[in-house]
PDB file of N, CA and C in Angstrom:
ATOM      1  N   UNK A   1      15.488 -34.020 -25.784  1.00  0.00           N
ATOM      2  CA  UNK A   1      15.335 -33.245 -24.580  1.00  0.00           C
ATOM      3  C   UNK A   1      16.487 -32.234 -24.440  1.00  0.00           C
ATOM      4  N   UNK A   2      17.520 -32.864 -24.607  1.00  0.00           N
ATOM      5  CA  UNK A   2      18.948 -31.862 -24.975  1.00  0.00           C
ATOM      6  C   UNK A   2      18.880 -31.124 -25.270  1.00  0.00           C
ATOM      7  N   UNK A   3      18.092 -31.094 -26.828  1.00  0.00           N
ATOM      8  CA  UNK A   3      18.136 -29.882 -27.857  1.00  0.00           C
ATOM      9  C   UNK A   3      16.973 -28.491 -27.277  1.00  0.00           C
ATOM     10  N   UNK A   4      15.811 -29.302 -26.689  1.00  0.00           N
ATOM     11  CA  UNK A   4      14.846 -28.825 -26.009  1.00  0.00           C
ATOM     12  C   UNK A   4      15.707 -27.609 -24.934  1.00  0.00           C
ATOM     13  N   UNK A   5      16.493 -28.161 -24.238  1.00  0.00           N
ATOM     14  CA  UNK A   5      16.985 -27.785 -22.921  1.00  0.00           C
ATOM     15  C   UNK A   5      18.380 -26.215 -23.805  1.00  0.00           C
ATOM     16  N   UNK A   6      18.754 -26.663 -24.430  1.00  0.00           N
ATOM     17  CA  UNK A   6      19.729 -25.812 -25.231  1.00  0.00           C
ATOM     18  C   UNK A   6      18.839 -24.895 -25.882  1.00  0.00           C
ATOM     19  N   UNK A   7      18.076 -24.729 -26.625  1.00  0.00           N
ATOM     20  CA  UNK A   7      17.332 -23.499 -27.242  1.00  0.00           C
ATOM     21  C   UNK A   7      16.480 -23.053 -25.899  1.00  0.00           C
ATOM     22  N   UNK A   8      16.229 -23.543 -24.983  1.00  0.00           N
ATOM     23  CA  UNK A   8      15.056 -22.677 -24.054  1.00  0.00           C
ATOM     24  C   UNK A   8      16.864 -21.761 -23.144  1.00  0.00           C
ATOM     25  N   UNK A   9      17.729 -22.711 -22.797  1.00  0.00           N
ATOM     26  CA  UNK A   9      19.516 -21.589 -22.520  1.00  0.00           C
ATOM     27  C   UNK A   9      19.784 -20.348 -23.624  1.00  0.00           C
ATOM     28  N   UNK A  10      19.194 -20.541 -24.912  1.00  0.00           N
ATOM     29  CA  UNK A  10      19.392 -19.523 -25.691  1.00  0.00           C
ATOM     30  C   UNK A  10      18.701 -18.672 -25.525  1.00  0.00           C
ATOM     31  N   UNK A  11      17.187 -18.923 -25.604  1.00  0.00           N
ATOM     32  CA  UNK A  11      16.945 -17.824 -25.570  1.00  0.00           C
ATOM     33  C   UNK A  11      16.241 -17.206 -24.260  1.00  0.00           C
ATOM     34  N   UNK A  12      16.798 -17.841 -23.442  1.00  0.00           N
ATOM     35  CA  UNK A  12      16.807 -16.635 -21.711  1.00  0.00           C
ATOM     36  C   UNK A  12      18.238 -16.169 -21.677  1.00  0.00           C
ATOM     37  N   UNK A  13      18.956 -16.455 -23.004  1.00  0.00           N
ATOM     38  CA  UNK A  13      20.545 -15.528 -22.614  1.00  0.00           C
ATOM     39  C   UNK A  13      19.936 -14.151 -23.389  1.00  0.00           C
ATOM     40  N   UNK A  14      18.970 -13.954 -24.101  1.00  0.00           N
ATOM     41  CA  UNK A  14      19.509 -12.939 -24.885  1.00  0.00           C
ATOM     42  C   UNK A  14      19.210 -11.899 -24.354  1.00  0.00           C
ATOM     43  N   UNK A  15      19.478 -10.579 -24.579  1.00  0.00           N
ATOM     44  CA  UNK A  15      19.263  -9.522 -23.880  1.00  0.00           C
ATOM     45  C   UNK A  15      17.782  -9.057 -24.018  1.00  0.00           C
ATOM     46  N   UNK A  16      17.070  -9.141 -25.418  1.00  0.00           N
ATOM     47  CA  UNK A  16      15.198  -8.721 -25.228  1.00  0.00           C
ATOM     48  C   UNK A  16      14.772  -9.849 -24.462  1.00  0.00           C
ATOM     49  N   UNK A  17      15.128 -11.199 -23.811  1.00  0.00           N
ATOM     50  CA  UNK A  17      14.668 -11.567 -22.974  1.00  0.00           C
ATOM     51  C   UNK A  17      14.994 -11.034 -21.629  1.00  0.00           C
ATOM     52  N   UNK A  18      16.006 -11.320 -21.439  1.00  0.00           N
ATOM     53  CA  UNK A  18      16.825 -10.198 -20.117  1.00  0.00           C
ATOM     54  C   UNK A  18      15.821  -9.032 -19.535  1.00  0.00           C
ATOM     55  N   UNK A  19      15.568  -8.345 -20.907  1.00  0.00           N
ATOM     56  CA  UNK A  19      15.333  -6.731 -20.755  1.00  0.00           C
ATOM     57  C   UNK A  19      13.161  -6.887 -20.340  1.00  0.00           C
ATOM     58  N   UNK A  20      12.437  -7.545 -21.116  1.00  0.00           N
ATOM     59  CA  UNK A  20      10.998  -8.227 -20.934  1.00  0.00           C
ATOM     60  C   UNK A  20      11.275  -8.643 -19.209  1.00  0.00           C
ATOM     61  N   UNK A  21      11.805  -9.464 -19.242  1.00  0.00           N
ATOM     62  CA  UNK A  21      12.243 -10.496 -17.771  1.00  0.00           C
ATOM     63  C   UNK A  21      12.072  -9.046 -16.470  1.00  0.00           C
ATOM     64  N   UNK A  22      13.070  -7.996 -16.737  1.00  0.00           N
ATOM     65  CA  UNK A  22      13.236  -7.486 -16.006  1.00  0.00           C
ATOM     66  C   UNK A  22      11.916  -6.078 -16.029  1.00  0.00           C
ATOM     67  N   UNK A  23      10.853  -6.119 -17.352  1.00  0.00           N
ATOM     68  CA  UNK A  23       9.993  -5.051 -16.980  1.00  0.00           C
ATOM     69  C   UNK A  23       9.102  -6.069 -16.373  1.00  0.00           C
ATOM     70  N   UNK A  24       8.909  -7.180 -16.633  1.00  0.00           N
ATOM     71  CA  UNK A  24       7.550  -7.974 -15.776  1.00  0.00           C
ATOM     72  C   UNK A  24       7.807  -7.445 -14.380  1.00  0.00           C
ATOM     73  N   UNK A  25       9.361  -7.659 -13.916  1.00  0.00           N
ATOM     74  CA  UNK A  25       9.772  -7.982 -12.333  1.00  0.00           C
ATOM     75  C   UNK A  25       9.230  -6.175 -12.115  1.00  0.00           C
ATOM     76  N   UNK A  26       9.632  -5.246 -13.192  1.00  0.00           N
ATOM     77  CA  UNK A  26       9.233  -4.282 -12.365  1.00  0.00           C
ATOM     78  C   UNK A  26       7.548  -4.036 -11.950  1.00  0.00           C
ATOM     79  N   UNK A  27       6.656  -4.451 -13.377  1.00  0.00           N
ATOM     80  CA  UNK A  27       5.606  -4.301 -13.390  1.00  0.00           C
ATOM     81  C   UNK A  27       4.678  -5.168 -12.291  1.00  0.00           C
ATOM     82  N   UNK A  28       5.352  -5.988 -11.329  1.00  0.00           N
ATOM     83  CA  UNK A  28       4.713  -6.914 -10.526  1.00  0.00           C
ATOM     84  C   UNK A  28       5.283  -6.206  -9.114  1.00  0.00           C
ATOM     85  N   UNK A  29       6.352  -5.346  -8.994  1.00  0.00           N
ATOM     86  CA  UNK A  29       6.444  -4.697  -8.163  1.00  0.00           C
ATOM     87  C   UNK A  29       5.930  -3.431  -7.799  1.00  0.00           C
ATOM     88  N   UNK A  30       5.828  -2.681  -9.077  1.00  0.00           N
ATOM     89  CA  UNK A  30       4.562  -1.895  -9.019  1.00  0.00           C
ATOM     90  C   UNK A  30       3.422  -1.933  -8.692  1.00  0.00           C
ATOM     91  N   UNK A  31       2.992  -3.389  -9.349  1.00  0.00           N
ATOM     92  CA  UNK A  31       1.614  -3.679  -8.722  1.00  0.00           C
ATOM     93  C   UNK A  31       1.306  -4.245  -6.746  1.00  0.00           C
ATOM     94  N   UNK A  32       2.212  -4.514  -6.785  1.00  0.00           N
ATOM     95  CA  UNK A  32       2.479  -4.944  -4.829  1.00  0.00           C
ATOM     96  C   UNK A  32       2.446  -3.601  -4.325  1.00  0.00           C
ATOM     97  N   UNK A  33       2.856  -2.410  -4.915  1.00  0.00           N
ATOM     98  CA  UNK A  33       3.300  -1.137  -3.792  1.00  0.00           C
ATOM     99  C   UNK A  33       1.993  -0.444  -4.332  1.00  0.00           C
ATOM    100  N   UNK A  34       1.193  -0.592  -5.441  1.00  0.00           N
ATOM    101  CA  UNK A  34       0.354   0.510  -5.268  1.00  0.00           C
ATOM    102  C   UNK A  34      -0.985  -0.429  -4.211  1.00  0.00           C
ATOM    103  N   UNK A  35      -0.918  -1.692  -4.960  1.00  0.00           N
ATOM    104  CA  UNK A  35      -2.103  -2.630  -3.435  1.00  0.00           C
ATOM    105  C   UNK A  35      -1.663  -2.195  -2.058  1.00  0.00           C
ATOM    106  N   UNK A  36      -0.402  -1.855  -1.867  1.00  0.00           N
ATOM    107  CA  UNK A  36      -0.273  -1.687  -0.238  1.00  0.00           C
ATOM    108  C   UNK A  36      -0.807  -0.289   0.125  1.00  0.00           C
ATOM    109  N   UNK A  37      -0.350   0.733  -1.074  1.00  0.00           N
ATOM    110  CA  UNK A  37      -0.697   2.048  -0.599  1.00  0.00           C
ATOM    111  C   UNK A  37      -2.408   1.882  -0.532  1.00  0.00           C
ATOM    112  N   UNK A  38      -2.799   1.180  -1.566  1.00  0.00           N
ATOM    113  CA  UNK A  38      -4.724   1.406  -1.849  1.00  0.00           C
ATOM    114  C   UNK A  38      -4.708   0.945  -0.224  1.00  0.00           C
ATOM    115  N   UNK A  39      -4.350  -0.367   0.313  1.00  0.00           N
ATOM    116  CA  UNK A  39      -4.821  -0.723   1.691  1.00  0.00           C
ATOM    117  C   UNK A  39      -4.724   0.566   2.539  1.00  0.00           C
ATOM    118  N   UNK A  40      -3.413   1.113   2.740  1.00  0.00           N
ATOM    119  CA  UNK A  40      -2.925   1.851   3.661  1.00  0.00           C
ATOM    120  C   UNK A  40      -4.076   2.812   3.858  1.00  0.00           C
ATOM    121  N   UNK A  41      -4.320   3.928   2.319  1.00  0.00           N
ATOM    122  CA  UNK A  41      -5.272   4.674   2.581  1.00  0.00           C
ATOM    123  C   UNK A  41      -6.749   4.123   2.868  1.00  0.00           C
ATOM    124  N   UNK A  42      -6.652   3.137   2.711  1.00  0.00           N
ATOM    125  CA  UNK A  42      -8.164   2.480   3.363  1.00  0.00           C
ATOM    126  C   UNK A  42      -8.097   2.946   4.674  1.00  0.00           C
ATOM    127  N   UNK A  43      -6.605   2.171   5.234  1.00  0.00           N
ATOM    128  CA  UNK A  43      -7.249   1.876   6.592  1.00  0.00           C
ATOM    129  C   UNK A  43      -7.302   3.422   7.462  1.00  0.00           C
ATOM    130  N   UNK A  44      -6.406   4.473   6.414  1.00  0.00           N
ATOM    131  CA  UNK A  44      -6.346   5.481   7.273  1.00  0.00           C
ATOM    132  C   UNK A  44      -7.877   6.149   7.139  1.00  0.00           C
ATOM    133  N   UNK A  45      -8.646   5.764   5.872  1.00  0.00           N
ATOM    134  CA  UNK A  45      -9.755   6.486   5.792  1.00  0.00           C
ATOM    135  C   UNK A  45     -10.832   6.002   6.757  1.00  0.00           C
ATOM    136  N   UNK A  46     -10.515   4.569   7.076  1.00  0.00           N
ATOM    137  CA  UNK A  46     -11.439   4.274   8.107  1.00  0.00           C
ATOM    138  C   UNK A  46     -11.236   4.634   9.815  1.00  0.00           C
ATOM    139  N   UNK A  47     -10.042   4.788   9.800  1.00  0.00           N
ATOM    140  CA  UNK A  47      -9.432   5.422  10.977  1.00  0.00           C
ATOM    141  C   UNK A  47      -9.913   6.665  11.343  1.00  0.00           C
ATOM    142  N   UNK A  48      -9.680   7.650  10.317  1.00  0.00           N
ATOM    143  CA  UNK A  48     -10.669   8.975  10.038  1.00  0.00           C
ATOM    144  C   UNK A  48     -11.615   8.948  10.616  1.00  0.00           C
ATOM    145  N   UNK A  49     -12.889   8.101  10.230  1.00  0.00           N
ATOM    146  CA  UNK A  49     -14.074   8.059  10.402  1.00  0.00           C
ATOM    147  C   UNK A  49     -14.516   7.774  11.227  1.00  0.00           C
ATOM    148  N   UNK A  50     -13.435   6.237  12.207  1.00  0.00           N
ATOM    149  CA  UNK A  50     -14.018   6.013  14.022  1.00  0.00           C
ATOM    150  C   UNK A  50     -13.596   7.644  14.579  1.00  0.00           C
ATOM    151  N   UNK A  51     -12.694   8.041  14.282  1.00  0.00           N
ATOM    152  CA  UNK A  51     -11.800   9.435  14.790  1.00  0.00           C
ATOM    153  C   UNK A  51     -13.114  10.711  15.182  1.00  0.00           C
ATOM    154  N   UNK A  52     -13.903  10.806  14.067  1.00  0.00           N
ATOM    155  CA  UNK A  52     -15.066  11.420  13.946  1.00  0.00           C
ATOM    156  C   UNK A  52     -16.565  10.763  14.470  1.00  0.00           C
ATOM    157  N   UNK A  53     -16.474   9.466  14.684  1.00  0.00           N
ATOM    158  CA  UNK A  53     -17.490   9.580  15.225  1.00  0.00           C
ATOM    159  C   UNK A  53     -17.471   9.253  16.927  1.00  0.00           C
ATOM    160  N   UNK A  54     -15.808   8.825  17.075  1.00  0.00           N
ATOM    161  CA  UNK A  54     -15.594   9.250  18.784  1.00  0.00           C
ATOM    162  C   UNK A  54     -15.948  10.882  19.082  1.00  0.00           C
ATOM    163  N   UNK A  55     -15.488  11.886  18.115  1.00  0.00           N
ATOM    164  CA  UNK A  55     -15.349  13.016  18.064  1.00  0.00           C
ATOM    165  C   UNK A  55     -17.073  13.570  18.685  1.00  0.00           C
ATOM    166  N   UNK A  56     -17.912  12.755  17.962  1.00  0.00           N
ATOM    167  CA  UNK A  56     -19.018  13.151  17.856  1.00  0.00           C
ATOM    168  C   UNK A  56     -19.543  12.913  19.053  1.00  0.00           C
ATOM    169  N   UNK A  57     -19.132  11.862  19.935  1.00  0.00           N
ATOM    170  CA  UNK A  57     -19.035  10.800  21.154  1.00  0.00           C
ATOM    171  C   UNK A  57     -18.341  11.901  22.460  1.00  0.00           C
ATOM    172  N   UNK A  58     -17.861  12.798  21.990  1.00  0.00           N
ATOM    173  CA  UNK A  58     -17.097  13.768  22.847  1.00  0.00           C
ATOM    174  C   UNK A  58     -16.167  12.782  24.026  1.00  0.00           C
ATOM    175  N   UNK A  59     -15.600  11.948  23.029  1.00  0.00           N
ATOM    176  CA  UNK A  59     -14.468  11.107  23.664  1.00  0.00           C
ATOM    177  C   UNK A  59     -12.887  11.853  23.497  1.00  0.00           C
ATOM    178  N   UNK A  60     -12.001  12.072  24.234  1.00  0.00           N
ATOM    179  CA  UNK A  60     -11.346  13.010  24.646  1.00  0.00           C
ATOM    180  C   UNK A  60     -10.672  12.583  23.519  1.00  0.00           C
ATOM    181  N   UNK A  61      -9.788  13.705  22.814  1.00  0.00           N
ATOM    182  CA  UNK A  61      -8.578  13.491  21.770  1.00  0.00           C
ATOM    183  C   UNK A  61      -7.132  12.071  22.092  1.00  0.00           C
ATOM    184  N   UNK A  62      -6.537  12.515  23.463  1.00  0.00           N
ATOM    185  CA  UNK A  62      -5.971  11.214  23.609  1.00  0.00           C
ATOM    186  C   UNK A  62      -6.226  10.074  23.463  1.00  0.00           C
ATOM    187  N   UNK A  63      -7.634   9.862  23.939  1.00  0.00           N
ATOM    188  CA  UNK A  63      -8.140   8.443  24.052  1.00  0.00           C
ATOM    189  C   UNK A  63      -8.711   7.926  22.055  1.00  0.00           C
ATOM    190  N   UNK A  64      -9.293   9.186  21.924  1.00  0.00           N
ATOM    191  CA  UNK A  64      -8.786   8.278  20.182  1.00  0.00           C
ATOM    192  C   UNK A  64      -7.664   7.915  19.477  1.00  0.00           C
ATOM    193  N   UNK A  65      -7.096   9.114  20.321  1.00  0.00           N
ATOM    194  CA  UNK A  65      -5.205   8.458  19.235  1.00  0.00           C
ATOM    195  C   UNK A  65      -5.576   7.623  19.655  1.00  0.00           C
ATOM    196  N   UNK A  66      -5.576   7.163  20.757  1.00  0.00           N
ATOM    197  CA  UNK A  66      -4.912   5.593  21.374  1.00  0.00           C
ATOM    198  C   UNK A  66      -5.808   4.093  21.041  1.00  0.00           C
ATOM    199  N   UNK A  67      -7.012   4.728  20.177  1.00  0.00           N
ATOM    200  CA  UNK A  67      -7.645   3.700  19.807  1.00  0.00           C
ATOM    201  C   UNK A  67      -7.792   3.561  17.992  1.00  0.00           C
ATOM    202  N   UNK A  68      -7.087   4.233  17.475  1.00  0.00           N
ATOM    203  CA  UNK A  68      -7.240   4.674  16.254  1.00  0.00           C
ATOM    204  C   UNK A  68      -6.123   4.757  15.663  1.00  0.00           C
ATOM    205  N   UNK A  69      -4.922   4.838  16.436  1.00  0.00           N
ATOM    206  CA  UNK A  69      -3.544   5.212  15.679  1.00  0.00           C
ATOM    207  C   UNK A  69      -2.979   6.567  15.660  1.00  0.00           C
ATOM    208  N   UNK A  70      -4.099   6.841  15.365  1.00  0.00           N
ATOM    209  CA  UNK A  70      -3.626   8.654  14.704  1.00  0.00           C
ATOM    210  C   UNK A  70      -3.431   9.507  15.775  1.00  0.00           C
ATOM    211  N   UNK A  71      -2.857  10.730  15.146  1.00  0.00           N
ATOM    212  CA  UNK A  71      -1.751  11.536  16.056  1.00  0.00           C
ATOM    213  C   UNK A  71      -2.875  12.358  16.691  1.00  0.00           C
ATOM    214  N   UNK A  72      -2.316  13.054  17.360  1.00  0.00           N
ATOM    215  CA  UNK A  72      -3.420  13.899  18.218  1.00  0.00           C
ATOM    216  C   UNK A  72      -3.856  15.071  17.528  1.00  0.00           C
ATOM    217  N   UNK A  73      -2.362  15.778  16.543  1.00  0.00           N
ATOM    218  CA  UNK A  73      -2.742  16.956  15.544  1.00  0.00           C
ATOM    219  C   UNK A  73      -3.403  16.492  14.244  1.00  0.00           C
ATOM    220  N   UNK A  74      -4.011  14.947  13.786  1.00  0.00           N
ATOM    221  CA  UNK A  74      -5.189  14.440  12.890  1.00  0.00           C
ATOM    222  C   UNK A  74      -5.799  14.714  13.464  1.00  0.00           C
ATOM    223  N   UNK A  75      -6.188  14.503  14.913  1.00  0.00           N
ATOM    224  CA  UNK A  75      -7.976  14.624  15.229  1.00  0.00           C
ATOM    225  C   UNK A  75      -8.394  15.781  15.478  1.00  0.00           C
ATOM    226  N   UNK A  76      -7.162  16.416  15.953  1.00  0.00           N
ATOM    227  CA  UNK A  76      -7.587  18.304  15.792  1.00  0.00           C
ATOM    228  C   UNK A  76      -7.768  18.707  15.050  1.00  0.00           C
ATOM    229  N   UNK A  77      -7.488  18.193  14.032  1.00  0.00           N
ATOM    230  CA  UNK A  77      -7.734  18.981  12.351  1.00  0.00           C
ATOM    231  C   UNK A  77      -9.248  18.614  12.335  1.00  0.00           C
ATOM    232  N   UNK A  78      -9.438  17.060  12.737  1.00  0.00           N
ATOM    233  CA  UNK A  78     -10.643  16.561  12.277  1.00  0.00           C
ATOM    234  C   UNK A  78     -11.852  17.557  13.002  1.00  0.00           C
ATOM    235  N   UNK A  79     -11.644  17.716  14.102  1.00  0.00           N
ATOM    236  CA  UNK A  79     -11.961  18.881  15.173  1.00  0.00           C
ATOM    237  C   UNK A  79     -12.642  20.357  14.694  1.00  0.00           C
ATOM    238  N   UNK A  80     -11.735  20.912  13.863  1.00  0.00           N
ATOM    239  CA  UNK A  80     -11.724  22.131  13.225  1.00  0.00           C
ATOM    240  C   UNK A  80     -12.884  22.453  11.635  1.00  0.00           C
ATOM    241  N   UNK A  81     -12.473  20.597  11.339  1.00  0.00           N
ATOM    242  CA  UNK A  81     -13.202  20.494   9.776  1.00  0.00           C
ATOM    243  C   UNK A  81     -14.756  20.774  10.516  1.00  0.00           C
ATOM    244  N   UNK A  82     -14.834  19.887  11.547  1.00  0.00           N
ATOM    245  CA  UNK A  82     -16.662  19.854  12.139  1.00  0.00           C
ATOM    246  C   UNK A  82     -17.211  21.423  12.884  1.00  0.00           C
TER     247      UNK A  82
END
């Protein structure tokens, strides 16, 4: 078990382990920040879309920010696109 325990200390000292070790950590952090951005633009795309169909609802610009998030100069844009 000793000997077991001493070669697995060797070879997490060496530096191509080190250097592997540390692209996984990046490559798993990469993968966390682009899942958050994919969510993010989800939710803004669905945000968009109540935005437009309050719009369509001729529900006043304030009252969608305030149910939607978004700023008042998004829904004016959204405003302009229709």
């Amino acid at each position: 078990m000793e000997k077991a325990i001493g070669a697995y200390r060797h070879v997490t000292a060496t530096d191509e382990f080190k250097e592997i070790e540390r692209m996984f950590s990046r490559a798993r952090h990469n993968e966390a920040a682009a899942l958050r951005n994919a969510r993010t633009e989800a939710e803004i795309a669905k945000a968009l879309d109540i935005a437009r169909n309050l719009l369509g609802m001729n529900m006043p610009p304030d009252q969608i920010a305030a149910a939607t998030g978004l700023t008042r100069e998004e829904i004016e844009g959204l405003r302009s696109v229709n």
